[in-house]
Protein backbone atom coordinates (compact mmCIF):
# COMPACT_ATOMS: atom_id res chain seq x y z
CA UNK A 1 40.05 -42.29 -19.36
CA UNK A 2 36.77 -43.06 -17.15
CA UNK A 3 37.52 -40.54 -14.89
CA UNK A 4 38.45 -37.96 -17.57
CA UNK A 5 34.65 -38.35 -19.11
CA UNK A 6 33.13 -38.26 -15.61
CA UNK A 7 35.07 -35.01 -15.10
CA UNK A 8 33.87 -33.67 -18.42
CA UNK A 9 30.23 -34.77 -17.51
CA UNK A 10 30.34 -33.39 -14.24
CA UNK A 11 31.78 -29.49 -15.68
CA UNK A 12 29.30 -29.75 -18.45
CA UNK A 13 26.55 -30.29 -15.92
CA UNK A 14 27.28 -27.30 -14.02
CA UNK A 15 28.09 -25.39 -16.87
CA UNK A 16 24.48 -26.26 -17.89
CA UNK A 17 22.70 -25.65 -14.75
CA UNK A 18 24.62 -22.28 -14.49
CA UNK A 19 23.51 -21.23 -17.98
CA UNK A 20 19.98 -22.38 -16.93
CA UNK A 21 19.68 -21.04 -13.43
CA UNK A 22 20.86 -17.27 -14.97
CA UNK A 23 18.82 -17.56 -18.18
CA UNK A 24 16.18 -18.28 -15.75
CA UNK A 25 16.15 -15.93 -13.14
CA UNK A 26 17.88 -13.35 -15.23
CA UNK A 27 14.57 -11.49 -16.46
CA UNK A 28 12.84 -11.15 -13.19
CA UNK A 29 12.39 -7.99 -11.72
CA UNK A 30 13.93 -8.12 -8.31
CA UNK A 31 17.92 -9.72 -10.07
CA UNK A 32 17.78 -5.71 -11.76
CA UNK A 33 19.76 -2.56 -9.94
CA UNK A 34 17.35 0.21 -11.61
CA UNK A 35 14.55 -0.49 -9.26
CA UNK A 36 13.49 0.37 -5.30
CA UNK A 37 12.36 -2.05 -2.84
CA UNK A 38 10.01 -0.72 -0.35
CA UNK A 39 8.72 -3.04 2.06
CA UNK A 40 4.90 -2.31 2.68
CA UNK A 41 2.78 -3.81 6.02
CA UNK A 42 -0.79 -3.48 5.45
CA UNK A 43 -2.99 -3.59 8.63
CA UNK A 44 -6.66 -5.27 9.08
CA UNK A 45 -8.05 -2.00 8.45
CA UNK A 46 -6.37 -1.10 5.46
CA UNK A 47 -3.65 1.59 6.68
CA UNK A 48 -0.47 1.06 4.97
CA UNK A 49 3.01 1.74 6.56
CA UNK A 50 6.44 1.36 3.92
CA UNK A 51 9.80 0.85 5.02
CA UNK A 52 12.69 1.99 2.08
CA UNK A 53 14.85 -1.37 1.75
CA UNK A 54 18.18 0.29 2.22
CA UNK A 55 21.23 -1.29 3.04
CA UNK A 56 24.36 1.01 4.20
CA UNK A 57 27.35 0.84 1.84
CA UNK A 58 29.36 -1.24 4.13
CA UNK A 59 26.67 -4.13 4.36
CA UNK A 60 27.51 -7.61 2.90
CA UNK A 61 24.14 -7.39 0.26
CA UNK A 62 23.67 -11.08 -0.26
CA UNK A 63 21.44 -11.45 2.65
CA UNK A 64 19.13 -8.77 0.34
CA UNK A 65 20.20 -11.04 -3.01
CA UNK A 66 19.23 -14.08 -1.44
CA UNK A 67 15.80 -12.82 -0.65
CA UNK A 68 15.19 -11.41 -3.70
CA UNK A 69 16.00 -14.70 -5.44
CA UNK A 70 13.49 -16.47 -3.10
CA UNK A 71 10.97 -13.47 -4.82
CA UNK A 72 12.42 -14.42 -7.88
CA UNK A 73 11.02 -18.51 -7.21
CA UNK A 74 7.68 -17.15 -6.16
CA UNK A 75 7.56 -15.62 -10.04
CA UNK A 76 8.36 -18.90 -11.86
CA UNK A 77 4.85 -20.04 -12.03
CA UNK A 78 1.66 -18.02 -11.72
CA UNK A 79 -1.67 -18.92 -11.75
CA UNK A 80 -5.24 -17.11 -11.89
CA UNK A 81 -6.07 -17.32 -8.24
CA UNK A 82 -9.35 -18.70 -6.94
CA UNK A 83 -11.99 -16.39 -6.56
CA UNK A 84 -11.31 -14.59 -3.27
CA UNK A 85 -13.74 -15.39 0.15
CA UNK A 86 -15.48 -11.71 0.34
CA UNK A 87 -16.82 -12.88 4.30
CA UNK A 88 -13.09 -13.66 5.57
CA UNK A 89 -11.53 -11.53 8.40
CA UNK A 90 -8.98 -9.11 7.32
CA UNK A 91 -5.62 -10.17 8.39
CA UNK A 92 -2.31 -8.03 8.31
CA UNK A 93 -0.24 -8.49 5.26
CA UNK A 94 3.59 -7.90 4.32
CA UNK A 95 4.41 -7.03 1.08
CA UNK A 96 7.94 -6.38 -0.77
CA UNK A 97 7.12 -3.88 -3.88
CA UNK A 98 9.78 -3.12 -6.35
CA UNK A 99 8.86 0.15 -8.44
CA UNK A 100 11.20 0.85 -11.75
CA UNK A 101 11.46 4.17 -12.98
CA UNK A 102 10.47 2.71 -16.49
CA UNK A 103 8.33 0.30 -17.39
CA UNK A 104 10.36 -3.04 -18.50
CA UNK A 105 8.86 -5.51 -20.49
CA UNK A 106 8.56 -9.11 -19.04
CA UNK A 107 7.85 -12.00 -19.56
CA UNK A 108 5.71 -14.46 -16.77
CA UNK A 109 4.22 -17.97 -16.74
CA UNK A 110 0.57 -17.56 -16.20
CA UNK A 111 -1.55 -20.90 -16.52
CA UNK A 112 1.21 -22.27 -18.65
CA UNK A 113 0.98 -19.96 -20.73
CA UNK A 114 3.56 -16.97 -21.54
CA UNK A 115 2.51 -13.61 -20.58
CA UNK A 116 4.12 -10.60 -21.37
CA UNK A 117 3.95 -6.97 -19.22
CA UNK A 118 5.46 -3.33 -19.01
CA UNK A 119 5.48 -3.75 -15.40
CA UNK A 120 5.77 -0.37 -13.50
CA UNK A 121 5.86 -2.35 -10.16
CA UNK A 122 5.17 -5.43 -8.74
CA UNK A 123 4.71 -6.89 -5.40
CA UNK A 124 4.53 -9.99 -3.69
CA UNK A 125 2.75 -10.84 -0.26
CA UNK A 126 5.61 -12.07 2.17
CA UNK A 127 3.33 -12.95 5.27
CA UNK A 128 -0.30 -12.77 5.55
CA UNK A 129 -3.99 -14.18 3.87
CA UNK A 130 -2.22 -14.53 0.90
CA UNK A 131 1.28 -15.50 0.83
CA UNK A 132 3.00 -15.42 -2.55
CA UNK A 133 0.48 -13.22 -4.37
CA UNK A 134 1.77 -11.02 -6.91
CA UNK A 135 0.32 -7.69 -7.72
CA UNK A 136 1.51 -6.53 -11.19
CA UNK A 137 0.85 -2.75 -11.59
CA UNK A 138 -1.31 -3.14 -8.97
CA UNK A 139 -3.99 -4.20 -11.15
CA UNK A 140 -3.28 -7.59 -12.27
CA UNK A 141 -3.51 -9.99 -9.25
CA UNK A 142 -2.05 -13.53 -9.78
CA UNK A 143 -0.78 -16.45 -7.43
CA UNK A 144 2.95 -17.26 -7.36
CA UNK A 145 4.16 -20.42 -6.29
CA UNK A 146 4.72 -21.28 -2.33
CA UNK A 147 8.13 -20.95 -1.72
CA UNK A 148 8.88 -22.01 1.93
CA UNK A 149 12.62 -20.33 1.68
CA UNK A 150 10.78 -16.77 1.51
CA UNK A 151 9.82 -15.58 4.92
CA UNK A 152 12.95 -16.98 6.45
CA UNK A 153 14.82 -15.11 3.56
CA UNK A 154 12.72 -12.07 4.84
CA UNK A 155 13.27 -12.46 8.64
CA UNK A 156 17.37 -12.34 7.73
CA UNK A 157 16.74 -9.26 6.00
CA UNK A 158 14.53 -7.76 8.46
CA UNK A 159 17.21 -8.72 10.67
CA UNK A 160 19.99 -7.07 8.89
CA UNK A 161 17.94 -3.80 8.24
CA UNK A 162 16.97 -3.00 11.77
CA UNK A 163 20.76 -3.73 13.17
CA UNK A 164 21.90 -1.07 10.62
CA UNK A 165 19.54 1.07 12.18
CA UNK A 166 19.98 0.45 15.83
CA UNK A 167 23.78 1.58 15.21
């Protein structure tokens, strides 16, 4: 009888974290299939360079899901971010973007309070000055949080994109 309730417990508990973890993730931009991922280095002196995210058709894409979940954490709480330092050294920056051929409305976290866009496009800074700073229609600057699974998440996808390349 113990263990039947424990056994209950335990399916209702991932039941509930399942429910939760989709629920919550579900409405972020990068978990959708109508948008393009472009991955964007910007150098100290402002040139930018893009590289199309495109996996070939026989490519296993949860290296690709995995990172954009990691994007998807870095959305889960924004914040107004600190004035910026106007004297610091430009640094090179790596950005993903996702672009969606329509606006969709969503919702964000901003300084605990909801926050709701037609975002266009969005990007997040992956390495650089800023890491984790989201660029909503690239007017609306905000801070996501750190997530320290992100660049490694990035480095297996860089990975994965320049072997399909070298073949």
């Amino acid at each position: 009888m113990i263990k039947r309730k424990i056994s209950m417990f335990g399916l209702s508990l991932a039941i509930l974290f399942t429910i939760l973890f989709l629920n919550g993730c579900s409405p972020k931009p990068f978990l959708s299939q109508d948008g393009t991922y472009v991955i964007l280095t910007v150098s100290p002196s402002g040139m930018t360079q893009s590289e199309l995210v495109e996996l070939p058709w026989n490519t296993n894409t949860a290296v690709l899901q995995k990172f954009l979940l990691e994007c998807s954490f870095v959305l889960s709480d924004l914040h107004t971010p600190p004035t910026l330092e106007t004297n610091a050294q430009p640094v090179e920056a790596t950005r993903i973007q996702a672009s969606f051929p329509q606006p969709k409305r969503m919702k964000f976290v901003v300084d605990q309070h909801t926050l709701t866009v037609d975002v266009q496009s969005i990007q997040i800074e992956i390495e650089g000055a800023h890491v984790g700073q989201v660029t909503l229609n690239q007017t609306l600057v905000l801070q996501g949080l750190d997530n320290p699974n992100l660049k490694p998440a990035f480095l297996e996808l860089m990975d994965v994109l320049h072997n399909k390349n070298a073949k």
